[in-house]
C-alpha atoms as a PDB file:
ATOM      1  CA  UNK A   1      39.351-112.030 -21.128  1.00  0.00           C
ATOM      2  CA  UNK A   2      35.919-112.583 -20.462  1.00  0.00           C
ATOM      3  CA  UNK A   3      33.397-110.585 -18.638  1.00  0.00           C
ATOM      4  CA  UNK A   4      30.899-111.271 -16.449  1.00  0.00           C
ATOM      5  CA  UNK A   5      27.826-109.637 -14.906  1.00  0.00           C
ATOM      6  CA  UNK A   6      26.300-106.497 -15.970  1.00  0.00           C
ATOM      7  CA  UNK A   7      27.968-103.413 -17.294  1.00  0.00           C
ATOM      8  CA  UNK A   8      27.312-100.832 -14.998  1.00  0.00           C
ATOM      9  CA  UNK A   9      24.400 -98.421 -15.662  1.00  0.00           C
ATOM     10  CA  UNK A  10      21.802 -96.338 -13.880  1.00  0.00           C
ATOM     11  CA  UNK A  11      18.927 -98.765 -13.454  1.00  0.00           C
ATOM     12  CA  UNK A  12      16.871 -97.405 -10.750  1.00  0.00           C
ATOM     13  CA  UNK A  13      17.322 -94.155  -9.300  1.00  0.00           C
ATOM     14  CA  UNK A  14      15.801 -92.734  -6.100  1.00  0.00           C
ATOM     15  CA  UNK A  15      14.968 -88.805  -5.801  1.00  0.00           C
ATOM     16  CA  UNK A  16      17.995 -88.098  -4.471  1.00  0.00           C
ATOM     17  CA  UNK A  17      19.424 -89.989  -7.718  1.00  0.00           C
ATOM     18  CA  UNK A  18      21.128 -92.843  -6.257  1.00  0.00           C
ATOM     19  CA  UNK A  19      20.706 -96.167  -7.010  1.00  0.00           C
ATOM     20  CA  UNK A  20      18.097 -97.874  -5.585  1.00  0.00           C
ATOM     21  CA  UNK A  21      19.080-102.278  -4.913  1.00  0.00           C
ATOM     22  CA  UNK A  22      19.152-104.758  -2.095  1.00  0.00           C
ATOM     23  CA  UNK A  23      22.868-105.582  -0.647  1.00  0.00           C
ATOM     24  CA  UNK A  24      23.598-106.671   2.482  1.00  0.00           C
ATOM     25  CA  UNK A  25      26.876-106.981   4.767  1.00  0.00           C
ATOM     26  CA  UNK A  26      28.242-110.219   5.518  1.00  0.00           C
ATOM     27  CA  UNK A  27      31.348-110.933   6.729  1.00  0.00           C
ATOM     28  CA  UNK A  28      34.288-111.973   5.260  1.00  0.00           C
ATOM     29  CA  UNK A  29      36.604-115.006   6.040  1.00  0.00           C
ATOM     30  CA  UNK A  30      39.091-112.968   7.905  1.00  0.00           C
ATOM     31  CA  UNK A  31      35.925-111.267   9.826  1.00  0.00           C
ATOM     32  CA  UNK A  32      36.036-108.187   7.977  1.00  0.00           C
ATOM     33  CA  UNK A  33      32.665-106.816   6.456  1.00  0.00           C
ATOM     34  CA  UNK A  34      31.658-107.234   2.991  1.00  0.00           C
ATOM     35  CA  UNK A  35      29.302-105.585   1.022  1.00  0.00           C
ATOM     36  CA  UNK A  36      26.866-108.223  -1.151  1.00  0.00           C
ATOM     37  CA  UNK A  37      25.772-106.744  -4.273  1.00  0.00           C
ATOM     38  CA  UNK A  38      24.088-108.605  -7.209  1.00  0.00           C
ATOM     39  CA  UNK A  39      26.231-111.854  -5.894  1.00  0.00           C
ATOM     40  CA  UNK A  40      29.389-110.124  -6.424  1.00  0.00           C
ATOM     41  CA  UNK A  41      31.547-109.064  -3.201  1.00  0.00           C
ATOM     42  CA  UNK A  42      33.317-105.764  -2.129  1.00  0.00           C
ATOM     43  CA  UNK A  43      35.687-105.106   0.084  1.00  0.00           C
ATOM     44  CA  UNK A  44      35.912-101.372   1.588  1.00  0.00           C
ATOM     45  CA  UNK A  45      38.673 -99.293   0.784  1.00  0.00           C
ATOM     46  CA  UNK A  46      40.341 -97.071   3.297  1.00  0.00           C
ATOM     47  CA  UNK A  47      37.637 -94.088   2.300  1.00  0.00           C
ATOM     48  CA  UNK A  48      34.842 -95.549   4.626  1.00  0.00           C
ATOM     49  CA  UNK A  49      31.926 -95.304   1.809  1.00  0.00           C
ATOM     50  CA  UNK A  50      34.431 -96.864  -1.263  1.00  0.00           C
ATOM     51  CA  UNK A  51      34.329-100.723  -1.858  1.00  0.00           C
ATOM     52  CA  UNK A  52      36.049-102.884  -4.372  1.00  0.00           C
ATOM     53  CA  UNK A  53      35.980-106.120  -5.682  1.00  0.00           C
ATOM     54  CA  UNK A  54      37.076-108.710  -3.402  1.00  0.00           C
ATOM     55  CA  UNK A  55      38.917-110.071  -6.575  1.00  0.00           C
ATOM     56  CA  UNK A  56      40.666-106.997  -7.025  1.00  0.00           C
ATOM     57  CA  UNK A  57      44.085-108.637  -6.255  1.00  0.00           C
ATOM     58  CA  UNK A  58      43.135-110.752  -9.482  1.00  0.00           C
ATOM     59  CA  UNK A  59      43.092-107.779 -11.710  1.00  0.00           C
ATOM     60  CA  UNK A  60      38.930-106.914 -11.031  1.00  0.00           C
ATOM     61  CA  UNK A  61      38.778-103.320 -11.175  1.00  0.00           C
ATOM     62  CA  UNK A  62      34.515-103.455 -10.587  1.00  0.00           C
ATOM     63  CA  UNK A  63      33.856-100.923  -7.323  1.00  0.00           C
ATOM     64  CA  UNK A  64      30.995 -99.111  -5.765  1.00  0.00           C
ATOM     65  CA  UNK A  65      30.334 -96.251  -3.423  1.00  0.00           C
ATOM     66  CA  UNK A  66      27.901 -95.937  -0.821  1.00  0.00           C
ATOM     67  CA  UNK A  67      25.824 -92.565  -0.263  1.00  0.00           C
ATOM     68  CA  UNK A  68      25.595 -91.265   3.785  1.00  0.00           C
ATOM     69  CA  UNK A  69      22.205 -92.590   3.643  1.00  0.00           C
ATOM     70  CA  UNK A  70      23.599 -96.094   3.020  1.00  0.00           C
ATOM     71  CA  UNK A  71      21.915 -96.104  -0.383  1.00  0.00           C
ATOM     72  CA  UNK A  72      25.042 -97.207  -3.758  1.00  0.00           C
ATOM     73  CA  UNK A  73      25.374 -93.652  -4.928  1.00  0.00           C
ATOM     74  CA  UNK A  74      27.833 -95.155  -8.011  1.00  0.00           C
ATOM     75  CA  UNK A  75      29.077 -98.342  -9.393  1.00  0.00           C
ATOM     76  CA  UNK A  76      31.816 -98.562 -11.873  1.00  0.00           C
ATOM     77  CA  UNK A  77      33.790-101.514 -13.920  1.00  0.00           C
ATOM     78  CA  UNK A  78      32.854-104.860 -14.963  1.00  0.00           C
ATOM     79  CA  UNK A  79      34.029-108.197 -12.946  1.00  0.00           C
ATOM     80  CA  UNK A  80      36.801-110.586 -14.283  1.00  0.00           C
ATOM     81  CA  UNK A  81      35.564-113.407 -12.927  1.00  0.00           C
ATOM     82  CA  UNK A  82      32.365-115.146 -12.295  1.00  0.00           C
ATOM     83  CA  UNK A  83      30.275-113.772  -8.904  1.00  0.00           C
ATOM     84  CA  UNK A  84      31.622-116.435  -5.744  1.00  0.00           C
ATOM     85  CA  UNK A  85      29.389-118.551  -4.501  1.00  0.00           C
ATOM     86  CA  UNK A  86      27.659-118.229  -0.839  1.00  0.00           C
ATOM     87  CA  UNK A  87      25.221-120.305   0.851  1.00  0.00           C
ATOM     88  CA  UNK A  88      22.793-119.044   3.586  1.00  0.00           C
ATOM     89  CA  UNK A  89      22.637-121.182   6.766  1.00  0.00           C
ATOM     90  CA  UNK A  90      19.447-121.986   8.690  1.00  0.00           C
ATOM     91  CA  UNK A  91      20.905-119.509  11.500  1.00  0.00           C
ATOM     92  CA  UNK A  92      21.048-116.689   8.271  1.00  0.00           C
ATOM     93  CA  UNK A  93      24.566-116.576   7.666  1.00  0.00           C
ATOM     94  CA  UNK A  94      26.042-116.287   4.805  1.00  0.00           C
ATOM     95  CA  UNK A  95      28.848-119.155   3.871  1.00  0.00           C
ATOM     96  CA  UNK A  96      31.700-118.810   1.274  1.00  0.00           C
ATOM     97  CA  UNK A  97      31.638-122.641  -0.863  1.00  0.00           C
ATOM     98  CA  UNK A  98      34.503-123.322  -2.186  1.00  0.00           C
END
């Protein structure tokens, strides 16, 4: 089975050493929110700071975890699959395609 995107490592690391990368929330076709990371999406777990792969029903087992100061404190697995494809709208939102 392939891979795709990075393996996880510690790139950048803040004082406090968490990781240090943009993401952003968008939401998610059934209006849920979804964390954006590195074009890959996660969907929260029931621990409030926990996300997974959106793919995760696919067999992804990639996740991350957000720090209380909203920075990723850890990120673990590779994807299955390549990142989804989004589309930003002149309004700013982001669009699934396909």
């Amino acid at each position: 089975m392939p891979t795709y995107g990075v393996k996880p490592t510690r790139i950048e690391k803040s004082k406090q050493n968490c990781y240090i990368s943009d993401y952003q929330f968008i939401p998610s076709q059934k209006g849920r929110q979804l964390v954006m990371w590195r074009q890959y999406t996660y969907a929260q777990d029931h621990n409030k700071r926990r996300y997974y792969c959106s793919k995760q029903k696919m067999g992804c087992k990639a996740r991350l975890k957000l720090g209380i100061d909203g920075s990723i404190e850890s990120v673990g697995g590779i994807h299955a699959h390549p990142p989804p494809v989004y589309v930003k709208t002149p309004s700013g939102n982001m669009v699934r395609v396909s």
